[in-house]
N, C-alpha and C. Protein backbone atom coordinates (compact mmCIF):
# COMPACT_ATOMS: atom_id res chain seq x y z
N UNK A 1 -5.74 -2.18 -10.37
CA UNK A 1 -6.31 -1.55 -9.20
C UNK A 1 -6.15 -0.04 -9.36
N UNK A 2 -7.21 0.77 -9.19
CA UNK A 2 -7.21 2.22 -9.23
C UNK A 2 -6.30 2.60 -8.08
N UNK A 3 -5.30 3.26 -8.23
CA UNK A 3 -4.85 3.84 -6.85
C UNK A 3 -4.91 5.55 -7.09
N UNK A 4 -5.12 6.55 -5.96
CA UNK A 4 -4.65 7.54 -5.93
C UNK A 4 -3.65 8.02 -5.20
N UNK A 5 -2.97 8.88 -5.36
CA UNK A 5 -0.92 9.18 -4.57
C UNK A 5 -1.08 10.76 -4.19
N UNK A 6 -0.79 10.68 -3.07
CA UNK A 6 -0.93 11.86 -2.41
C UNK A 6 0.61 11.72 -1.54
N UNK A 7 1.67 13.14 -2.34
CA UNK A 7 2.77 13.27 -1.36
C UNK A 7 2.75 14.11 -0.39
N UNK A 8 3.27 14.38 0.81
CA UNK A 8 2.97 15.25 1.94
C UNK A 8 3.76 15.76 1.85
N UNK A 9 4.22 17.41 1.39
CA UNK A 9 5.68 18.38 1.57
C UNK A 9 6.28 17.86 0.18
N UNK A 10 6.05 17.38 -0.59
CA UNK A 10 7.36 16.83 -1.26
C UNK A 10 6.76 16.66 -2.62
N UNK A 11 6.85 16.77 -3.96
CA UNK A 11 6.62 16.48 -5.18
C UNK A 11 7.30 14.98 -5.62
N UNK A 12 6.01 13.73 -5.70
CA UNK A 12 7.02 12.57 -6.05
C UNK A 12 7.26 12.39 -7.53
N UNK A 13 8.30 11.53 -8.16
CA UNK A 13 8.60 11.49 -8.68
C UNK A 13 7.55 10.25 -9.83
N UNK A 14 7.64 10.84 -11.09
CA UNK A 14 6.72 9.56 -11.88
C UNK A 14 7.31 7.68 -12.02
N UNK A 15 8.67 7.85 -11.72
CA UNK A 15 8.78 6.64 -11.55
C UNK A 15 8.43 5.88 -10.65
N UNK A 16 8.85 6.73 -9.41
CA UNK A 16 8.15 6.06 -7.96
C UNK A 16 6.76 5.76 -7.68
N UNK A 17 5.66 6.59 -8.59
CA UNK A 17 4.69 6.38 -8.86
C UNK A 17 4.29 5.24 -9.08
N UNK A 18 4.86 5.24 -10.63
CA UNK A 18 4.83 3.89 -11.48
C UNK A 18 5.21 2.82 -10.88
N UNK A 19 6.35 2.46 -9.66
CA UNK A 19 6.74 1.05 -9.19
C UNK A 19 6.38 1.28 -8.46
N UNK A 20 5.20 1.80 -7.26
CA UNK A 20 4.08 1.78 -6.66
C UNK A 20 2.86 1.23 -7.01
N UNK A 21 2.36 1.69 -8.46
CA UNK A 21 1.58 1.22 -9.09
C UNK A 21 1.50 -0.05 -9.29
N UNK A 22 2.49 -0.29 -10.30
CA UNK A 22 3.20 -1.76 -10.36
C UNK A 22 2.86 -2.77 -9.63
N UNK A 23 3.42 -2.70 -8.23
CA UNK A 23 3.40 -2.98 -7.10
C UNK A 23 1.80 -3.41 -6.40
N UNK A 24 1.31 -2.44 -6.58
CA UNK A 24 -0.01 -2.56 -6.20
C UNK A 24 -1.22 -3.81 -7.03
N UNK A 25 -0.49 -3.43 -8.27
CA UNK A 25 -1.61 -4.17 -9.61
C UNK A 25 -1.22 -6.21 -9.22
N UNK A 26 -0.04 -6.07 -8.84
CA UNK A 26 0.16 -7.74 -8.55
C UNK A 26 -0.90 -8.40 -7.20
N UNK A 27 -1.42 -7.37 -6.27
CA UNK A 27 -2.04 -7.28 -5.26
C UNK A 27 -3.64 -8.10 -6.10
N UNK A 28 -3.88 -8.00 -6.99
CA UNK A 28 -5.32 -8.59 -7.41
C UNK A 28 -4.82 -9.89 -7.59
N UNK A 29 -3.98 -10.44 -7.89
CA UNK A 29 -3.81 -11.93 -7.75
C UNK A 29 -4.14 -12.48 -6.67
N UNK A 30 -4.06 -12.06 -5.47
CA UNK A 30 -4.27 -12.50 -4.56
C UNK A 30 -6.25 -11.93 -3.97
N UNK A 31 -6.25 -10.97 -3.90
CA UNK A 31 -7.63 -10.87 -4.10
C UNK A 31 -8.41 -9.85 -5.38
N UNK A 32 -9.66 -10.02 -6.05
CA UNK A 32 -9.54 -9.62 -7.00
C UNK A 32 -10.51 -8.20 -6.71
N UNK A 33 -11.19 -7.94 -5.67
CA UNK A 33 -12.23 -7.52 -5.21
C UNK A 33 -11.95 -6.15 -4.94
N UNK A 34 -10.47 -5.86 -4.76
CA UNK A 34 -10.63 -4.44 -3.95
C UNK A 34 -10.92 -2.92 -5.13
N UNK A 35 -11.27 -2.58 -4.71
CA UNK A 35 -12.23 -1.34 -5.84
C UNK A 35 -11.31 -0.30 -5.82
N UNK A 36 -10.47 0.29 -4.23
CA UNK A 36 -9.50 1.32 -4.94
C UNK A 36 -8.83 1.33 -3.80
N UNK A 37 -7.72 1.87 -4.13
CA UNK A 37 -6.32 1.91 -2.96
C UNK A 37 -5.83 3.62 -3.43
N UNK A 38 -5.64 4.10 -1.84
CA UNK A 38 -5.17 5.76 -1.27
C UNK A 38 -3.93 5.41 -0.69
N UNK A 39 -3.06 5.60 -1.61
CA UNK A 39 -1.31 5.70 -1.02
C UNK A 39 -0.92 7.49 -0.87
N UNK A 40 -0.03 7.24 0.60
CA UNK A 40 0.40 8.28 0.99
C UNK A 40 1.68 8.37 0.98
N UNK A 41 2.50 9.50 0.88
CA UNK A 41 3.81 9.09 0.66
C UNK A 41 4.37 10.52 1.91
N UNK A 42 5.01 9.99 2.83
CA UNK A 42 5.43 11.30 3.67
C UNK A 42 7.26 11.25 3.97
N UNK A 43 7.50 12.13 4.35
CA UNK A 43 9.08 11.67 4.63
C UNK A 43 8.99 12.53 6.31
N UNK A 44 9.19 11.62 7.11
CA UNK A 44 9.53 12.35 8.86
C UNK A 44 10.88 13.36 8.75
N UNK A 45 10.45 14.40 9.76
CA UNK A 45 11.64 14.96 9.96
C UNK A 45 12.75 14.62 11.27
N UNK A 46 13.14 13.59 10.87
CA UNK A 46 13.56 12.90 11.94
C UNK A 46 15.40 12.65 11.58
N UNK A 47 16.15 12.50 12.64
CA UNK A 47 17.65 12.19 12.10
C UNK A 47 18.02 11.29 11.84
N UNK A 48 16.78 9.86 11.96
CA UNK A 48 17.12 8.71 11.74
C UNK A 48 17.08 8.59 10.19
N UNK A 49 17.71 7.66 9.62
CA UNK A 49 18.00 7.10 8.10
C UNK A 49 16.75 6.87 7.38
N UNK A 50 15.65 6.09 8.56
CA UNK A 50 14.56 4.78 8.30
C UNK A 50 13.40 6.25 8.40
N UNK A 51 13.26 7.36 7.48
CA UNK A 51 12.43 8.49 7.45
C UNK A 51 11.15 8.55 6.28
N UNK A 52 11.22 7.25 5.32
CA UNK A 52 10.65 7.07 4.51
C UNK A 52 9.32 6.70 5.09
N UNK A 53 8.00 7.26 5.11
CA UNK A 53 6.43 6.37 5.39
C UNK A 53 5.62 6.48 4.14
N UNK A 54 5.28 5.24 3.93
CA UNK A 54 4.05 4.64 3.18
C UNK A 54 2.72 4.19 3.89
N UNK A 55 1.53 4.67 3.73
CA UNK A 55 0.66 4.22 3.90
C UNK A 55 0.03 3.82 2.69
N UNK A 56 -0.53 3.04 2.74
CA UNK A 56 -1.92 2.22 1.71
C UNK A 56 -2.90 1.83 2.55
N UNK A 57 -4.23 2.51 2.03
CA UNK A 57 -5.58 1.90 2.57
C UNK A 57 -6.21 1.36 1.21
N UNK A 58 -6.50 0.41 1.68
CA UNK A 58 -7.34 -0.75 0.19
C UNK A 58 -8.57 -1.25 0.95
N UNK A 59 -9.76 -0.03 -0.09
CA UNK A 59 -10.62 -0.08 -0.05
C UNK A 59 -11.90 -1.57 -0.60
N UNK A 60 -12.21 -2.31 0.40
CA UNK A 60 -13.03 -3.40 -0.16
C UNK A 60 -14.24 -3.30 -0.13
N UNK A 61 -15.37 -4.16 -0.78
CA UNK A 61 -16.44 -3.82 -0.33
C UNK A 61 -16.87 -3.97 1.12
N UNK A 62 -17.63 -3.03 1.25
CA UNK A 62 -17.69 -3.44 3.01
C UNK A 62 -16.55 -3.24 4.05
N UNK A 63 -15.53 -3.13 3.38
CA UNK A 63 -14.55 -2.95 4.31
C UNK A 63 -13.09 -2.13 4.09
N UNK A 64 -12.39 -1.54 5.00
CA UNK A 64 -10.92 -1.03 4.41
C UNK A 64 -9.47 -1.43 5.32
N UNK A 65 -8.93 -2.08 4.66
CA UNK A 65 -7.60 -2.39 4.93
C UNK A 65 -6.37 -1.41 5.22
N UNK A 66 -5.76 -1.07 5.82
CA UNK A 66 -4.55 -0.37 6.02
C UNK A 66 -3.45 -0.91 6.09
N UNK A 67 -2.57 -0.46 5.86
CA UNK A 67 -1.19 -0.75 6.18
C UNK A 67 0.03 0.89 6.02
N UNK A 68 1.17 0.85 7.36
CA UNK A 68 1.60 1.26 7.57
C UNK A 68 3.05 1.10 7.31
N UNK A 69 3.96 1.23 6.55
CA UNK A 69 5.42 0.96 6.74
C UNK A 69 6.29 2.18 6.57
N UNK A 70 7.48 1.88 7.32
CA UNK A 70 8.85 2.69 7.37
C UNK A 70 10.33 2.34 7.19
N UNK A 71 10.61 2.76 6.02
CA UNK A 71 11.99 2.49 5.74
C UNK A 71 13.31 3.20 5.06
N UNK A 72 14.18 2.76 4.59
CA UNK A 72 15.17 4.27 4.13
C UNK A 72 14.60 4.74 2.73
N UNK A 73 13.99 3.61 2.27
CA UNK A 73 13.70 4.28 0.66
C UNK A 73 12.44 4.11 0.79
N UNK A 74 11.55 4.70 -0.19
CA UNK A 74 10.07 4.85 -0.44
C UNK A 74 9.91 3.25 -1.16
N UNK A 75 10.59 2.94 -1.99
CA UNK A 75 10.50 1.46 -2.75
C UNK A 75 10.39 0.53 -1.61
N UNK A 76 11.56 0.53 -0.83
CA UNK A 76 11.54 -0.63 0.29
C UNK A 76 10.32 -0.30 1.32
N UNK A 77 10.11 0.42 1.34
CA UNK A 77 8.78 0.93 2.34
C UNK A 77 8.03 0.48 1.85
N UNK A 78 7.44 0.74 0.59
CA UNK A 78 6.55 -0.11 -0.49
C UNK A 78 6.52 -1.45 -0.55
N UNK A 79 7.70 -2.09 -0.87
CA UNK A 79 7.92 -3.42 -0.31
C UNK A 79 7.33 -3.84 0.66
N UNK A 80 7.49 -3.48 1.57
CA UNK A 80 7.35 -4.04 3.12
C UNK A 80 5.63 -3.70 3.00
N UNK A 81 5.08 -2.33 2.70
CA UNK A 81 3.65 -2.40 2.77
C UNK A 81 3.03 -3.14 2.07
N UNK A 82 3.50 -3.41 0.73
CA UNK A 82 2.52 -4.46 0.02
C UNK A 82 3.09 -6.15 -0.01
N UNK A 83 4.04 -6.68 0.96
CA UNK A 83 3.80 -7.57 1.57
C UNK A 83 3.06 -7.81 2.79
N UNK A 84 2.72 -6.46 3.71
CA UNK A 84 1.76 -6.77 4.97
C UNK A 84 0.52 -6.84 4.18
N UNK A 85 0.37 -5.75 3.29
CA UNK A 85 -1.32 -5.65 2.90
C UNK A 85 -1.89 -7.13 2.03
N UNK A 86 -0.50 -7.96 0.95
CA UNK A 86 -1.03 -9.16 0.56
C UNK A 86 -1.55 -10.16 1.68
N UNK A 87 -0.93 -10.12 3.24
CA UNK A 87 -0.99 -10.91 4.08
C UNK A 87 -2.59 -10.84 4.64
N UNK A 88 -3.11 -9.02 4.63
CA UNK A 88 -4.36 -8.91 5.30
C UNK A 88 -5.36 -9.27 4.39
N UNK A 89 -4.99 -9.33 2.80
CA UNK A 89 -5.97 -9.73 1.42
C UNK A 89 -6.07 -10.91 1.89
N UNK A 90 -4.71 -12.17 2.06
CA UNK A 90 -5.39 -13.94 2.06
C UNK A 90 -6.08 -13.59 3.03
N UNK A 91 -5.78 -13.29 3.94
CA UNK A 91 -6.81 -13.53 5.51
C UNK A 91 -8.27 -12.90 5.21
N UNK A 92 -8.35 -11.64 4.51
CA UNK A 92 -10.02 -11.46 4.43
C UNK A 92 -10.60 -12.43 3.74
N UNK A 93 -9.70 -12.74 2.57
CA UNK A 93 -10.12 -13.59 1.57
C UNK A 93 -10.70 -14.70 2.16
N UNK A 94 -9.58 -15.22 2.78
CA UNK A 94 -9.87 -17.09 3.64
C UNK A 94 -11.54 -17.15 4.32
N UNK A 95 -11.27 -16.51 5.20
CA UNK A 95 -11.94 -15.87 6.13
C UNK A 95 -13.50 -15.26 5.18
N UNK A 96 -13.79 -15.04 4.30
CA UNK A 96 -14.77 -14.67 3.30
C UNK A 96 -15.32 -15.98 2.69
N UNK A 97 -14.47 -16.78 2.99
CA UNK A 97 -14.86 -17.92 1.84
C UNK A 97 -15.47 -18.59 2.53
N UNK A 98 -15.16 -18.44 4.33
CA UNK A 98 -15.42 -19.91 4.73
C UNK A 98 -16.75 -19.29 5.24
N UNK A 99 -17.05 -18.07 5.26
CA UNK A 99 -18.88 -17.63 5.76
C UNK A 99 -19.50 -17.78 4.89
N UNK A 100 -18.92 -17.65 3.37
CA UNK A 100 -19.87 -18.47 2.29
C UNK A 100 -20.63 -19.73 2.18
């Protein structure tokens, strides 16, 4: 999956990149269709711990998916987003098959 990484304030790092990437490429198993994904990487200025945000929008045909997560690390944030976003892939997917 093509992704592009855009950090807000902050220069990320190439590993975090890479297990983003990673991360993302297991996402076609589940659907194979999506053409490109825009990850954002921001950190709040906030005093809480949980300051880490990830967004991913996964671009489909016809349509775009989002997902939002927040957590202490950018990885676990990642985590958490690309388990919501596999959840919104079966459902377009399901849901695609059965108007076929």
């Amino acid at each position: 999956m093509k992704a592009t990484f855009q950090a807000v304030n902050f220069t990320a790092d190439g590993k975090l990149i890479s297990f983003i990437q990673y991360r993302l490429n297991k996402l076609e198993t589940y659907y194979d269709r999506v053409l490109k994904s825009e990850v954002y990487l921001k950190v709040d200025n906030t005093p809480a711990k949980d300051n880490k945000l990830v967004e991913v929008k996964a671009h489909l045909p016809g349509q775009e998916l989002m997902v939002k997560k927040q957590a202490k690390s950018f990885e676990h944030a990642t985590d958490k987003a690309v388990e919501a976003l596999r959840r919104q892939l079966r459902k377009h997917k399901e849901k695609h098959l059965a108007s076929v």
